[in-house]
N, C-alpha and C. Protein backbone atom coordinates (compact mmCIF):
# COMPACT_ATOMS: atom_id res chain seq x y z
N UNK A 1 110.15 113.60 89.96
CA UNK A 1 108.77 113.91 89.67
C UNK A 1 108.16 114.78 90.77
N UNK A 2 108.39 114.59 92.01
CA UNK A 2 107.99 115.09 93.46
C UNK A 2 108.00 116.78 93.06
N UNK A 3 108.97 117.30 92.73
CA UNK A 3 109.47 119.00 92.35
C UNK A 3 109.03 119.17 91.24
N UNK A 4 108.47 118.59 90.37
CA UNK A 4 107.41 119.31 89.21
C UNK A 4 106.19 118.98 89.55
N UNK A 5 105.56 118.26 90.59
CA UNK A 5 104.11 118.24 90.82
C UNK A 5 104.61 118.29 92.24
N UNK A 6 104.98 119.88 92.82
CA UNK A 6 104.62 119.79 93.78
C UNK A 6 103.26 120.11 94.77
N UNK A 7 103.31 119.05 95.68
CA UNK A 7 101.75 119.19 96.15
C UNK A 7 101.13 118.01 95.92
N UNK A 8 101.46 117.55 94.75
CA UNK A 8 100.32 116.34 94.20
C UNK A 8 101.05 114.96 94.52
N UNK A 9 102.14 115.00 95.21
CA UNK A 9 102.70 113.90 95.59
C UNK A 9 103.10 113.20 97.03
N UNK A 10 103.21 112.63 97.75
CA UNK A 10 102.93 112.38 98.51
C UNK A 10 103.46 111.14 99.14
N UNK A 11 104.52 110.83 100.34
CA UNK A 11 105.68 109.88 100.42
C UNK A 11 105.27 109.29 102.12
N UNK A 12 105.53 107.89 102.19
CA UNK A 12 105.35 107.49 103.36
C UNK A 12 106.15 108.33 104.65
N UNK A 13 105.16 108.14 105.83
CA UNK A 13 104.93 108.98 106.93
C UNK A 13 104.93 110.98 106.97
N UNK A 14 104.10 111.07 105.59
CA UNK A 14 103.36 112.23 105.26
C UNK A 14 102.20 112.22 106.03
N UNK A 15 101.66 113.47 106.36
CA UNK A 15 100.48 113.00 106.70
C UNK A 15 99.34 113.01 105.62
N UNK A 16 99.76 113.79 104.45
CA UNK A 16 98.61 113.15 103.49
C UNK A 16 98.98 112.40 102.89
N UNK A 17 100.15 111.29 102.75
CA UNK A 17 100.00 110.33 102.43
C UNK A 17 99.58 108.95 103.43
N UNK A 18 99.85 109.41 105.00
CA UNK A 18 98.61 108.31 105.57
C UNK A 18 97.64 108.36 105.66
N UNK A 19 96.71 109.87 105.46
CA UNK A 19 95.67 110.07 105.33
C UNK A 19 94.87 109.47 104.42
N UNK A 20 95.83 109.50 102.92
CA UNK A 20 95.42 108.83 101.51
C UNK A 20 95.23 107.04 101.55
N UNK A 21 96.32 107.07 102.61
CA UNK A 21 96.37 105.22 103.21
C UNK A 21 94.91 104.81 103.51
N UNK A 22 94.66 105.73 104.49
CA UNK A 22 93.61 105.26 105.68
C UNK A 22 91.84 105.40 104.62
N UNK A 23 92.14 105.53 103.60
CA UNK A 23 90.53 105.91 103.00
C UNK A 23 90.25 104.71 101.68
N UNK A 24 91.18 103.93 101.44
CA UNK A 24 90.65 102.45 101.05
C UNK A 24 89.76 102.53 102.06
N UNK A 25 89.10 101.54 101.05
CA UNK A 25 87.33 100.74 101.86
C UNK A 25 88.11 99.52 102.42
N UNK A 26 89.14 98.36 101.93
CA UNK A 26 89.32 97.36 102.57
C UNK A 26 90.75 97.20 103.22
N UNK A 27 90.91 96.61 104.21
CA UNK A 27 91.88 96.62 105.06
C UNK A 27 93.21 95.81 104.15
N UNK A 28 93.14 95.18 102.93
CA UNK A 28 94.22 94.52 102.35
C UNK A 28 94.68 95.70 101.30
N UNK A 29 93.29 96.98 101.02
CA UNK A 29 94.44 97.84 99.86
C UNK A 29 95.08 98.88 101.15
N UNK A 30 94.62 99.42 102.29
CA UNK A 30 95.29 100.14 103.32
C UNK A 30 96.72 99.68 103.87
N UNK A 31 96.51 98.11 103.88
CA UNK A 31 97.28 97.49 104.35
C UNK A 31 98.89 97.83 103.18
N UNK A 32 98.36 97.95 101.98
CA UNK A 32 99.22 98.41 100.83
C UNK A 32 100.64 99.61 100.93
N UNK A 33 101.45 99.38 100.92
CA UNK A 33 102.03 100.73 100.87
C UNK A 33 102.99 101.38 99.50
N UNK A 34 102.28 101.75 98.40
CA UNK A 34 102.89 102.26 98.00
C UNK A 34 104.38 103.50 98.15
N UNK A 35 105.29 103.33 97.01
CA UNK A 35 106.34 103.80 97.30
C UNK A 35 106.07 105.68 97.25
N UNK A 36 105.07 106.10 96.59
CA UNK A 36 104.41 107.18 96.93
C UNK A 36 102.87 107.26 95.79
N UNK A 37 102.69 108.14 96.10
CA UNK A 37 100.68 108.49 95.99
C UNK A 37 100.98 110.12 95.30
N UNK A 38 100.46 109.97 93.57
CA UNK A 38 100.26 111.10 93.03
C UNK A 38 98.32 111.33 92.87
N UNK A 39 98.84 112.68 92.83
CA UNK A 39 97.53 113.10 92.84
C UNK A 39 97.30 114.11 91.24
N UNK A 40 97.15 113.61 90.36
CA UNK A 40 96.68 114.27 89.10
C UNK A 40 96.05 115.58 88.73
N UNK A 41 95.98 116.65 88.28
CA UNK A 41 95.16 117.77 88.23
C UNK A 41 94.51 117.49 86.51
N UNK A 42 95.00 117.30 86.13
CA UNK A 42 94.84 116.98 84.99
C UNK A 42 95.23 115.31 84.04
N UNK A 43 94.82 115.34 82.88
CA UNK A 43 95.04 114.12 82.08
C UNK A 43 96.68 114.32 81.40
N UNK A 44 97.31 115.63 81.19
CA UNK A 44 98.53 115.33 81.25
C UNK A 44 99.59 115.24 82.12
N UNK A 45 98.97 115.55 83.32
CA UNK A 45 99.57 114.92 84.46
C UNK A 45 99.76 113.47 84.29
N UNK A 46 98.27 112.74 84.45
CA UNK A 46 98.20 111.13 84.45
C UNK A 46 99.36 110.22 82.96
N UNK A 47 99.38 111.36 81.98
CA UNK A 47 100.00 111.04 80.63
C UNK A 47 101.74 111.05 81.50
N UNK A 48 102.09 111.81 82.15
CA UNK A 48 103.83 112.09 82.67
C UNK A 48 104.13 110.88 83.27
N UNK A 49 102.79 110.58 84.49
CA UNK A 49 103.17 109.48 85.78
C UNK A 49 103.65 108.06 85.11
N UNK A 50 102.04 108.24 83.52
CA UNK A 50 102.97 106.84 83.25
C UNK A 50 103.90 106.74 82.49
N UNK A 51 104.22 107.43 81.68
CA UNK A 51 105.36 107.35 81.37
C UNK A 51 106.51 107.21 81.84
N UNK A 52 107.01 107.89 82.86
CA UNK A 52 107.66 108.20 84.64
C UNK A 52 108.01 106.46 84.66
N UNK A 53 106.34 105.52 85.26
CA UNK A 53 106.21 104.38 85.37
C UNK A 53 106.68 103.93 84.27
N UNK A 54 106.56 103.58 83.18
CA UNK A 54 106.96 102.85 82.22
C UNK A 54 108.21 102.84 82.03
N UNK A 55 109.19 104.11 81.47
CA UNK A 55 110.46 104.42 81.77
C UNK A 55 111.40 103.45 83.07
N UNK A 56 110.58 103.91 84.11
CA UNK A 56 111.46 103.19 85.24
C UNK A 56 111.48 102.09 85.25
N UNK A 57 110.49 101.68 85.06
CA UNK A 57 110.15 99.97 85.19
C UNK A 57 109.37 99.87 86.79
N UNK A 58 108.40 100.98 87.12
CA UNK A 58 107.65 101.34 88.32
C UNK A 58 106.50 100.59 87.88
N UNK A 59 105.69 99.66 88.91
CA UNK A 59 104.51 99.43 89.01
C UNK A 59 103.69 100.52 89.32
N UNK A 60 102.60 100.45 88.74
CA UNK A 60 101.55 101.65 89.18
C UNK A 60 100.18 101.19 89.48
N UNK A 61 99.12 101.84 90.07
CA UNK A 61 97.57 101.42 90.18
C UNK A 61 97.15 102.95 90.18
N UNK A 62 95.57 102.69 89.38
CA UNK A 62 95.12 103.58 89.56
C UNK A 62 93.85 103.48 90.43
N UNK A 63 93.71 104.42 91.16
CA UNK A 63 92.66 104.52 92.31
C UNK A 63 91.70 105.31 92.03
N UNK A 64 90.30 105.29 91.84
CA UNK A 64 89.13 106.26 91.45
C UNK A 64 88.62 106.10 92.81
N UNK A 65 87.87 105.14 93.36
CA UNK A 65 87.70 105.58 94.50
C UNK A 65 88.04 104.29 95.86
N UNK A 66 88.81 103.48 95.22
CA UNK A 66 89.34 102.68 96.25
C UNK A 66 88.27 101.41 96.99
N UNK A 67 87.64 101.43 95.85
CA UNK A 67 86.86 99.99 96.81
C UNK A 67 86.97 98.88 96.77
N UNK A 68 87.73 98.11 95.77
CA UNK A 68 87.96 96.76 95.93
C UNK A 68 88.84 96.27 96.60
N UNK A 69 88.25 95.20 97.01
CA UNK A 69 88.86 94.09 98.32
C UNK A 69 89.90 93.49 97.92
N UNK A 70 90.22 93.27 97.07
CA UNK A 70 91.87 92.38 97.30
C UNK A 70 93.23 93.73 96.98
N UNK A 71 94.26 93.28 97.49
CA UNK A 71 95.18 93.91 97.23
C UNK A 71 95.96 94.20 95.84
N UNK A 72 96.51 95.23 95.65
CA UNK A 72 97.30 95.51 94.68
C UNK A 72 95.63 96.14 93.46
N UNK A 73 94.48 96.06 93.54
CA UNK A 73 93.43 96.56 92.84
C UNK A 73 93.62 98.04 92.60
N UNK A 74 93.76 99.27 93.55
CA UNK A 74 93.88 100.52 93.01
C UNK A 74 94.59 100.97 94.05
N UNK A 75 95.80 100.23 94.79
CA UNK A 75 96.53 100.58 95.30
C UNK A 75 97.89 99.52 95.03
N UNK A 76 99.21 99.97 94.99
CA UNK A 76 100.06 99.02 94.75
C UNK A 76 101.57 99.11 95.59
N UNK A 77 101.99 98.27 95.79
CA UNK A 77 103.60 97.79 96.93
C UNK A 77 104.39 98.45 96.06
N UNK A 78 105.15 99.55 96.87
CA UNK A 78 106.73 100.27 96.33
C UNK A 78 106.26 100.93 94.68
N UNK A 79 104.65 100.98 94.08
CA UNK A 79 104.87 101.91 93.24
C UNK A 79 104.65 102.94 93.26
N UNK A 80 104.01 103.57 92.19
CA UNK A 80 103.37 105.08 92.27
C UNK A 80 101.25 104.40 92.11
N UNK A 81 100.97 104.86 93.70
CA UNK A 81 99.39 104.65 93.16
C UNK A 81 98.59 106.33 92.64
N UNK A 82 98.51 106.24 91.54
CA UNK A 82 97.81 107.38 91.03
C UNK A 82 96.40 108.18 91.40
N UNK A 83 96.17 108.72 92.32
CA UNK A 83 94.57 108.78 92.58
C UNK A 83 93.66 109.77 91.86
N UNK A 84 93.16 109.21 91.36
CA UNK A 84 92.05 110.51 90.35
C UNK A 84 91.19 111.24 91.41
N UNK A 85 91.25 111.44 92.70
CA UNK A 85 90.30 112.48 93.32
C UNK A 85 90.27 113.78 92.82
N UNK A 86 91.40 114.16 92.28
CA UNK A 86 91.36 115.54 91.60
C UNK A 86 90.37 115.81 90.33
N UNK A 87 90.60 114.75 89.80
CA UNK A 87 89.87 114.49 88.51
C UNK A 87 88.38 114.53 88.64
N UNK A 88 87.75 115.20 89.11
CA UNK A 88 86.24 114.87 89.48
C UNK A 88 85.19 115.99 88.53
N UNK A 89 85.87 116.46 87.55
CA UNK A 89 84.42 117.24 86.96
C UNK A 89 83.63 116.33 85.97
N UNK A 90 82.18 116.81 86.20
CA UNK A 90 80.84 116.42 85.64
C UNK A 90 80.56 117.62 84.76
N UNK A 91 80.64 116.95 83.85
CA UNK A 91 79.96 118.25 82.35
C UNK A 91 78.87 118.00 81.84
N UNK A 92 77.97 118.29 81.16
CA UNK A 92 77.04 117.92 80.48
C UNK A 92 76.84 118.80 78.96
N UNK A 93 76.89 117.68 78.16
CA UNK A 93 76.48 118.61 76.75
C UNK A 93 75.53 119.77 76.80
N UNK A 94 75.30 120.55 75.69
CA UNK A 94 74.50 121.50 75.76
C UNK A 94 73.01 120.65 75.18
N UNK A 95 72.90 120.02 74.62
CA UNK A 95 71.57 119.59 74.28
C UNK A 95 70.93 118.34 75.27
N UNK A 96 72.28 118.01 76.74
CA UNK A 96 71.67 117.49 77.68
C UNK A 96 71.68 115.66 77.52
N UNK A 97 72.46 115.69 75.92
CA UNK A 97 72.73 113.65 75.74
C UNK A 97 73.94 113.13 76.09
N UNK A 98 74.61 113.66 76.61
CA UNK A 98 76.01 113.28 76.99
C UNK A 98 76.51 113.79 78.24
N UNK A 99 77.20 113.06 79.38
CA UNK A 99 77.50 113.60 80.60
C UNK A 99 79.12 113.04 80.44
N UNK A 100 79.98 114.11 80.60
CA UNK A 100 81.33 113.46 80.60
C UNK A 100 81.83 113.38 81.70
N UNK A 101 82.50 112.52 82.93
CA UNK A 101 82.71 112.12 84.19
C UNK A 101 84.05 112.25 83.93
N UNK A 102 84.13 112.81 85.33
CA UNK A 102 85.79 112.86 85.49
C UNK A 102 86.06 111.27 86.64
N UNK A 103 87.13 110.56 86.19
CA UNK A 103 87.65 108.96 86.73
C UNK A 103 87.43 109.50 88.19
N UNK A 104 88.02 110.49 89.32
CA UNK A 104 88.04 110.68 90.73
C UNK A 104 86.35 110.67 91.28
N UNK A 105 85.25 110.82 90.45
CA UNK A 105 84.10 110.50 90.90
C UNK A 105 83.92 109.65 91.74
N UNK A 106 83.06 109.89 92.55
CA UNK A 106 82.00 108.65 92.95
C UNK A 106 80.88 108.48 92.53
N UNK A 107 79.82 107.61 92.42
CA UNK A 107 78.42 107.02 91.42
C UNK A 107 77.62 108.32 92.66
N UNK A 108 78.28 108.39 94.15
CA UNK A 108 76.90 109.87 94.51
C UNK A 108 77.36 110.98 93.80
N UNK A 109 78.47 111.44 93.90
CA UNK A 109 78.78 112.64 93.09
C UNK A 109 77.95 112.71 91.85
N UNK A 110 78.19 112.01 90.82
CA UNK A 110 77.38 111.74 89.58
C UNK A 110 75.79 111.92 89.55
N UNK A 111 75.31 110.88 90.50
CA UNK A 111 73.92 111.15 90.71
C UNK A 111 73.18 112.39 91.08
N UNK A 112 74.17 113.05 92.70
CA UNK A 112 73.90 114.12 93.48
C UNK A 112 74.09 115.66 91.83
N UNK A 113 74.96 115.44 91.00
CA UNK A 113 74.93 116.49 90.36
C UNK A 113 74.38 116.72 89.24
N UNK A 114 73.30 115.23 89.16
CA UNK A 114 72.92 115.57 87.34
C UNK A 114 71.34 115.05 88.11
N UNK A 115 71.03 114.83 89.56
CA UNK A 115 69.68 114.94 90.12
C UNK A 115 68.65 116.27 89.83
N UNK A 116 69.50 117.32 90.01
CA UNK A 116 68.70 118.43 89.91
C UNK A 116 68.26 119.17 88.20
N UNK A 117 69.35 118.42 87.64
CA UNK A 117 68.73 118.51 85.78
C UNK A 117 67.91 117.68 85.44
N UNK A 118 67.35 116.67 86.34
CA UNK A 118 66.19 116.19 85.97
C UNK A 118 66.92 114.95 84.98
N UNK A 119 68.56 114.54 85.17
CA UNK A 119 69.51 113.23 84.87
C UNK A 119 69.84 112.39 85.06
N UNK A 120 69.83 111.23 84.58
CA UNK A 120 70.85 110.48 85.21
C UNK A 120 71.47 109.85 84.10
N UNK A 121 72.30 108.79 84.84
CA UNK A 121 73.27 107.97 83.72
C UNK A 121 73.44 106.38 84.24
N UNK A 122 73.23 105.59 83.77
CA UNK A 122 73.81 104.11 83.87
C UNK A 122 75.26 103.61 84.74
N UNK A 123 75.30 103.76 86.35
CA UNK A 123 76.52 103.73 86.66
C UNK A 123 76.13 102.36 87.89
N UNK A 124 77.20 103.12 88.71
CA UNK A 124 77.20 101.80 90.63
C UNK A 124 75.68 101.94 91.17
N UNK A 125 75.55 101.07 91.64
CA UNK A 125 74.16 101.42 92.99
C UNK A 125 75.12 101.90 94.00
N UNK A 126 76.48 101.17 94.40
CA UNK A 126 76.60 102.05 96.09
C UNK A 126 77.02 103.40 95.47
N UNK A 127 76.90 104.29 96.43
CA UNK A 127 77.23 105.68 96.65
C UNK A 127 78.71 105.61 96.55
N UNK A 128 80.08 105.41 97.24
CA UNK A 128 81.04 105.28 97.32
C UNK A 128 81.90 104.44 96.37
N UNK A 129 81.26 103.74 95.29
CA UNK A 129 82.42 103.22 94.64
C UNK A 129 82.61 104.32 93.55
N UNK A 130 83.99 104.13 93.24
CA UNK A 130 84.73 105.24 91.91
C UNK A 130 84.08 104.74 90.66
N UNK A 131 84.00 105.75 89.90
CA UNK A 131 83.33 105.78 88.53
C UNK A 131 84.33 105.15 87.45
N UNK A 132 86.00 105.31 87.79
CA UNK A 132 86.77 105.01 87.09
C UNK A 132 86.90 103.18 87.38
N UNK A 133 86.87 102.75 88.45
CA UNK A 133 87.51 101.67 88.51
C UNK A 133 85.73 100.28 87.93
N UNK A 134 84.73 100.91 88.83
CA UNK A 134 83.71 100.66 88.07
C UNK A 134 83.35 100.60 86.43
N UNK A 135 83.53 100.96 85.72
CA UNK A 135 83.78 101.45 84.85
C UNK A 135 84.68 100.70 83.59
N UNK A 136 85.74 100.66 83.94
CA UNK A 136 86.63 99.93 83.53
C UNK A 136 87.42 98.58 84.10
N UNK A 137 86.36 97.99 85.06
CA UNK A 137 86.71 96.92 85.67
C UNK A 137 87.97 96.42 86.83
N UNK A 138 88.69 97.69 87.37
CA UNK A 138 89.80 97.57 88.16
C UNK A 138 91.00 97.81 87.71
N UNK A 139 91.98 97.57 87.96
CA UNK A 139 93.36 97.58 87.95
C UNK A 139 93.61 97.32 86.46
N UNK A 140 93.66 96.14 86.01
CA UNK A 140 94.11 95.57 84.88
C UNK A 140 93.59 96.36 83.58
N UNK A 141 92.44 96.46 83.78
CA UNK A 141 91.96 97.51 82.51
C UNK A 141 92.28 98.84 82.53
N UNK A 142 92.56 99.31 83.51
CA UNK A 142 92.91 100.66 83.72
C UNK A 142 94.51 100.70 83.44
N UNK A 143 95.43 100.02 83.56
CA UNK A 143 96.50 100.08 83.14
C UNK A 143 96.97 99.65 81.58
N UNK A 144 96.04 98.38 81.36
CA UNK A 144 96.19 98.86 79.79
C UNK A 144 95.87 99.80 78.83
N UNK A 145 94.66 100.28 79.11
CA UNK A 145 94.23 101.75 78.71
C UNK A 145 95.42 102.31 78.61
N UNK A 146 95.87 102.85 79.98
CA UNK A 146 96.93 103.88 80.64
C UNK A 146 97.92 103.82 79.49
N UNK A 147 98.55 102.60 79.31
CA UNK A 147 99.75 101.94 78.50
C UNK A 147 99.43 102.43 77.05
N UNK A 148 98.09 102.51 76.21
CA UNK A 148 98.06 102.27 74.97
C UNK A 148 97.75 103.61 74.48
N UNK A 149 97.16 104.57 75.76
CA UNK A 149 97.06 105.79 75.63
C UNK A 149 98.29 106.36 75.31
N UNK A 150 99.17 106.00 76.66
CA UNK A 150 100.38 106.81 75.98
C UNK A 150 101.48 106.22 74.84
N UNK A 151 101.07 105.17 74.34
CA UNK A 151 101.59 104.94 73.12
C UNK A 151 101.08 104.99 72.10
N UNK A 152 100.03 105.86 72.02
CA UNK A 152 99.00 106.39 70.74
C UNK A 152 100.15 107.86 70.47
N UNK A 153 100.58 107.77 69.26
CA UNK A 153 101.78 109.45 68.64
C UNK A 153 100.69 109.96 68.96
């Protein structure tokens, strides 16, 4: 997988993969070491990884913006943790009723970019938590999604 996304992947004592270590909020998902850290450009990227995962029999987590406190939440031991930072565009319909969020958000990103249209949307109070993991409640929901997505023909 490393040689068809190259760039977006990322293997212990990299430095952007300790970099990617060191930016969990809590010391038990840092403490985490996945077996490597993809970085998505797109949704058929995220569609390959799990499959990749599923195929192998790889644990995976997905990470939006890394804030929950217990381990294995959006970081995971010897798998692939997926991080949506790439994933970060904010769209807005043309008639201004719909804002579509990209999962790598944070609730400031969101706010900071639909402040000046005179917008907002129903999300986190802190600034720093991910829109994806918020959202869909952590780990567990985000991987069944993940799972049923790619078993939708």
């Amino acid at each position: 997988m490393s040689s068809q996304f190259y760039g977006q992947v990322s293997f212990a004592n990299d430095t952007v993969y300790d970099y990617e270590i060191s930016q969990f909020w809590s010391l038990q998902q840092s403490g985490t070491h996945p077996a490597c850290i993809f970085r998505p450009s797109c949704a058929d990227d995220v569609a390959v990884a799990v499959l990749v995962a599923n195929a192998t029999h790889c644990p995976f987590a997905a990470k939006s913006g890394g804030h929950a406190a217990f381990s294995g939440a959006s970081n995971i031991a010897g798998g692939i943790t997926i991080d949506f930072a790439d994933l970060n565009e904010i769209t807005v319909s043309s008639d201004r009723s719909i804002v579509s969020i990209g999962p790598g958000n944070t609730w400031y990103d969101v706010y900071t970019a639909l402040e000046p249209r005179d917008l907002t949307v129903i999300g986190g109070r802190v600034a720093a938590i991910g829109v994806g993991g918020l959202t869909l409640g952590g780990k567990t929901a985000c991987e069944m999604i993940f799972k049923e997505l790619v078993l939708i023909p």
